[in-house]
N, C-alpha and C. Protein backbone atom coordinates (compact mmCIF):
# COMPACT_ATOMS: atom_id res chain seq x y z
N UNK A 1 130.14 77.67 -86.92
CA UNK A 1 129.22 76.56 -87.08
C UNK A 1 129.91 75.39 -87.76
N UNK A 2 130.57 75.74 -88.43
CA UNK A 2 131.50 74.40 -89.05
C UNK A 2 132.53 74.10 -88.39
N UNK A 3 133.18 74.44 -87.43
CA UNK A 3 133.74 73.43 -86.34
C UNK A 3 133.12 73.02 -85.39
N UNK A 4 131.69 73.67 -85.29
CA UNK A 4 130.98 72.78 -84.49
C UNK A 4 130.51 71.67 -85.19
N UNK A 5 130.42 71.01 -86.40
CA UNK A 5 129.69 70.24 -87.39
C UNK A 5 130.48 69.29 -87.50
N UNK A 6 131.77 69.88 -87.55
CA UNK A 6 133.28 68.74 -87.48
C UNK A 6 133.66 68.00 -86.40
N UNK A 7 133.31 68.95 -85.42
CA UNK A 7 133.70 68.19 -83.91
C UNK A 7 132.51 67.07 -83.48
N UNK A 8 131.36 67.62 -84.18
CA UNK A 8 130.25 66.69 -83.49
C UNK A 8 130.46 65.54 -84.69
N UNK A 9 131.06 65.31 -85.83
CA UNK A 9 130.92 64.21 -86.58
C UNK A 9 132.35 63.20 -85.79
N UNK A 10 133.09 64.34 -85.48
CA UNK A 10 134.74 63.42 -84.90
C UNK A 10 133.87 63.06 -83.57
N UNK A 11 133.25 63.47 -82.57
CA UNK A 11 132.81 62.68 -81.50
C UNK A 11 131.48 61.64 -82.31
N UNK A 12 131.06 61.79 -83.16
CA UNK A 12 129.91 60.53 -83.43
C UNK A 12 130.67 59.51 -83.70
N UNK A 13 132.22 59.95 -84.86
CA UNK A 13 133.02 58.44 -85.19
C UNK A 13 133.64 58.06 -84.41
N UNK A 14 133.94 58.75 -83.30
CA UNK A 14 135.04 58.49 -82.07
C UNK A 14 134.08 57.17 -81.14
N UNK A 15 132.63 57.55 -81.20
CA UNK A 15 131.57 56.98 -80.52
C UNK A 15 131.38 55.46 -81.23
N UNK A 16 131.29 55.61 -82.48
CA UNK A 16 130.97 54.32 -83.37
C UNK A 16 131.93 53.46 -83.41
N UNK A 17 133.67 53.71 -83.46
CA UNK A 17 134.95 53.42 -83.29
C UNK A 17 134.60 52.77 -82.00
N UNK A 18 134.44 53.39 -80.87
CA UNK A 18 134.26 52.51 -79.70
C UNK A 18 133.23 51.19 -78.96
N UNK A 19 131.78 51.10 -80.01
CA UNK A 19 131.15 50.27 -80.12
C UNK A 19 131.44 49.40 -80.97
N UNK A 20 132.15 49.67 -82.04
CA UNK A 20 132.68 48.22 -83.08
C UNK A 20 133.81 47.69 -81.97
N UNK A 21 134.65 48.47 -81.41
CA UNK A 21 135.93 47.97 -80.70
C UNK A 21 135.09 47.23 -79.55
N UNK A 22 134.11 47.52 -78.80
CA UNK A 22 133.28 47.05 -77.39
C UNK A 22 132.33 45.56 -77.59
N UNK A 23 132.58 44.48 -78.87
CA UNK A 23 131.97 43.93 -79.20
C UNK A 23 131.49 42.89 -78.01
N UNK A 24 131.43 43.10 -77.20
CA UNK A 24 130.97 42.41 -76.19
C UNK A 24 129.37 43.01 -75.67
N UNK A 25 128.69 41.91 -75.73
CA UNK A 25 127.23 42.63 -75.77
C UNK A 25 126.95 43.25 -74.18
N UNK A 26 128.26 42.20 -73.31
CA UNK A 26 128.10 42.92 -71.78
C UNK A 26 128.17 44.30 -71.39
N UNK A 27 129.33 44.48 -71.94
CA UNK A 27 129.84 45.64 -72.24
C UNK A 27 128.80 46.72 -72.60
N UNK A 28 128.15 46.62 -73.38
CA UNK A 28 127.47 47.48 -73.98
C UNK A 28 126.27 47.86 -73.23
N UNK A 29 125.74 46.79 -72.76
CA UNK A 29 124.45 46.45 -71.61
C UNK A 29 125.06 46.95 -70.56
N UNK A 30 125.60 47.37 -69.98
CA UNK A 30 126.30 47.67 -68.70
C UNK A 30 126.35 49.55 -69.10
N UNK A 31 126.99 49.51 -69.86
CA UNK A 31 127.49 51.01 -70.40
C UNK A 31 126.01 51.51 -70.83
N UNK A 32 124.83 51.22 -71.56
CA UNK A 32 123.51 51.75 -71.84
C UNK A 32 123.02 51.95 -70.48
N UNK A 33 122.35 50.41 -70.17
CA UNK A 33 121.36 50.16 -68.99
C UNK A 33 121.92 51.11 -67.50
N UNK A 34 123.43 50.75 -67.21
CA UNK A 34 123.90 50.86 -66.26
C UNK A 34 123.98 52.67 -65.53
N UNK A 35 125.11 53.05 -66.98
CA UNK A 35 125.46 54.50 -66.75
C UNK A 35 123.85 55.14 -67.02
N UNK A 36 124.04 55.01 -68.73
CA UNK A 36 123.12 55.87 -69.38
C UNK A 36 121.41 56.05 -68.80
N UNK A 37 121.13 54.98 -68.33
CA UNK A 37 119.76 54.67 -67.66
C UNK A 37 119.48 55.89 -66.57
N UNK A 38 120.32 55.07 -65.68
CA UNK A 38 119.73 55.41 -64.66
C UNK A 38 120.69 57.43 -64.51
N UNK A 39 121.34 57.74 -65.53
CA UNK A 39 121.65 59.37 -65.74
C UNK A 39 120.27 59.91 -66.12
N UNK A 40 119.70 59.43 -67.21
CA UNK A 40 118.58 59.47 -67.59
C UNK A 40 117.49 59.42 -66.68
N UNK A 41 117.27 58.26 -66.13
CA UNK A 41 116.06 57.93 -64.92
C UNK A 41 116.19 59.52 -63.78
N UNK A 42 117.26 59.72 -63.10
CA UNK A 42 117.71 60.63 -62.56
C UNK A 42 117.36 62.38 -62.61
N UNK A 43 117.87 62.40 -63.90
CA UNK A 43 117.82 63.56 -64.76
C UNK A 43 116.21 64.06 -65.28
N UNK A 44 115.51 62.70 -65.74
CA UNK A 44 113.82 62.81 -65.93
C UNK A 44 113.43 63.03 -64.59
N UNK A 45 113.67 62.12 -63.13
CA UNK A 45 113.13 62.79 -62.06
C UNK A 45 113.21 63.95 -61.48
N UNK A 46 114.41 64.53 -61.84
CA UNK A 46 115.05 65.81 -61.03
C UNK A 46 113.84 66.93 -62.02
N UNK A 47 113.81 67.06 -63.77
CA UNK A 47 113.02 67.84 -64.31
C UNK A 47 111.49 67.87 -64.21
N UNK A 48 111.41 66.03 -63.66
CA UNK A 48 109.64 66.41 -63.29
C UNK A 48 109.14 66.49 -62.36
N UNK A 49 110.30 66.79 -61.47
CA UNK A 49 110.30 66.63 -59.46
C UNK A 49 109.50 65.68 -59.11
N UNK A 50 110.18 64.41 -59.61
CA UNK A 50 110.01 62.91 -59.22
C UNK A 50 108.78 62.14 -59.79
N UNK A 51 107.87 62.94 -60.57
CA UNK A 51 106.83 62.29 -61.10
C UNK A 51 107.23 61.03 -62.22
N UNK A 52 108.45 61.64 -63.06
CA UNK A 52 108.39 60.16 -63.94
C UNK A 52 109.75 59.83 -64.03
N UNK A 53 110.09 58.81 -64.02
CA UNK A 53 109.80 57.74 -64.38
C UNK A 53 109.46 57.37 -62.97
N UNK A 54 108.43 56.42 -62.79
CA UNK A 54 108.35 56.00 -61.20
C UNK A 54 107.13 54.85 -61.67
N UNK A 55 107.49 53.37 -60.69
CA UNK A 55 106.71 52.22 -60.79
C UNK A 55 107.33 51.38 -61.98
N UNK A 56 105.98 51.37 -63.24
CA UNK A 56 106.18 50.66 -63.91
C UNK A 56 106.51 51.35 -65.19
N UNK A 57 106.59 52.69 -64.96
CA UNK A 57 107.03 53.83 -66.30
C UNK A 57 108.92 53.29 -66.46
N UNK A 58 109.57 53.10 -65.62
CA UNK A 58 110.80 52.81 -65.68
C UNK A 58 111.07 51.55 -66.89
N UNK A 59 110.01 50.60 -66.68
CA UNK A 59 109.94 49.29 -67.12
C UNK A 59 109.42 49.33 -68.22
N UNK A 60 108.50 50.15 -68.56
CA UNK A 60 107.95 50.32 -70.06
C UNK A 60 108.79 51.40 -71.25
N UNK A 61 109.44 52.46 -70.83
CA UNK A 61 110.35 53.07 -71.05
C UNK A 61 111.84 53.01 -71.14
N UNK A 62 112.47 52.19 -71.03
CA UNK A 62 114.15 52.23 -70.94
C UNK A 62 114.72 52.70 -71.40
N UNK A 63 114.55 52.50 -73.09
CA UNK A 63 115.36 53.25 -74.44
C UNK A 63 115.14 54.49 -74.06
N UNK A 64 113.67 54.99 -73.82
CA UNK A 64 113.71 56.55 -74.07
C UNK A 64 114.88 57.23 -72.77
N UNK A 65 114.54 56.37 -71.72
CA UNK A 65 114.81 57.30 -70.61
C UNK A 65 116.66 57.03 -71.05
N UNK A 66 117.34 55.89 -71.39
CA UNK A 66 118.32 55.94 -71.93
C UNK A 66 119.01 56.72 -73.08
N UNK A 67 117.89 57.42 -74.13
CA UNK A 67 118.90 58.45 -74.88
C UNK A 67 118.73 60.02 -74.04
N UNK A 68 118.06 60.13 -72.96
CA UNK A 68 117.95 61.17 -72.04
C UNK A 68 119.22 61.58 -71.57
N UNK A 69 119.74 60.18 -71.29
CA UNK A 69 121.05 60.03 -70.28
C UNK A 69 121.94 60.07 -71.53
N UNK A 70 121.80 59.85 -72.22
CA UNK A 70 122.99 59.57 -73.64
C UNK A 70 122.81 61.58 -74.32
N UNK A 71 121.76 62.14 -74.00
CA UNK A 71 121.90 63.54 -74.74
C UNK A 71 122.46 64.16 -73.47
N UNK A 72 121.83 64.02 -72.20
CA UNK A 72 122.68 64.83 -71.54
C UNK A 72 124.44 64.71 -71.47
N UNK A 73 124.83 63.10 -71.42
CA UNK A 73 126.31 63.10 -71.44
C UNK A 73 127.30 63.51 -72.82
N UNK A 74 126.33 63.71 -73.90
CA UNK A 74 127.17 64.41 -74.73
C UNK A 74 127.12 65.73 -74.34
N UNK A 75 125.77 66.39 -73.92
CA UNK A 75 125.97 67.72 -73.70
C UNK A 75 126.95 68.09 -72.82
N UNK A 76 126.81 67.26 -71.45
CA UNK A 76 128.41 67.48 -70.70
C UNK A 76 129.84 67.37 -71.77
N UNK A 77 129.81 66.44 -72.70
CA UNK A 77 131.21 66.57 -73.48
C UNK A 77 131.42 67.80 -74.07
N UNK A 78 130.78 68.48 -74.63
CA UNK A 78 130.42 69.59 -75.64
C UNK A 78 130.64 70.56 -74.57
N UNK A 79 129.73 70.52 -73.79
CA UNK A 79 130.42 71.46 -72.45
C UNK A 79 131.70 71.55 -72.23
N UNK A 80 132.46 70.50 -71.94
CA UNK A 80 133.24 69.96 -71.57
C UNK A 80 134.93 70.99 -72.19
N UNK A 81 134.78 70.25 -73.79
CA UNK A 81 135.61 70.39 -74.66
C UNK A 81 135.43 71.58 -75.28
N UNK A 82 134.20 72.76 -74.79
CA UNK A 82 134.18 74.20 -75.50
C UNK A 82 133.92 74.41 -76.87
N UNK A 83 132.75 73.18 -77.33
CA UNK A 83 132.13 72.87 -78.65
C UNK A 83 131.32 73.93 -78.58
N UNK A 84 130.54 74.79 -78.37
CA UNK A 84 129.48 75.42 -78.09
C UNK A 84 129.88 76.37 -79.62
């Protein structure tokens, strides 16, 4: 449990390191909205077999459906790198 505690603080600063370095607000809008969104948008349709986000739930929702896409792509890292 404590190299899992270590590894997840070295990927949070590795994460924060790369948003101070990304100071471009495009950048950042592109990398949330772009990737993280629509992983998210995706990922919520596939678990509610297409019921949400759909219409105007997309539009009232973004952030949420964006840390959807932001928990699943760490979980792929963690996967990834044999954090488990």
């Amino acid at each position: 449990m404590d190299n899992f505690v270590k590894t997840l603080a070295t990927l949070l600063g590795a994460a924060v390191d790369a948003c101070t370095y990304l100071k471009t607000p495009a950048i950042l809008d592109a990398l949330w909205y772009g990737a993280l969104f629509n992983l998210g948008r995706w990922t919520l349709l596939g678990l509610t077999l297409g019921r949400y986000p759909r219409g105007t739930a997309a539009d009232r929702h973004p952030h949420g459906i964006a840390l959807v896409g932001l928990a699943l792509a760490t979980l792929a890292v963690m996967s990834a790198l044999h954090i488990w």
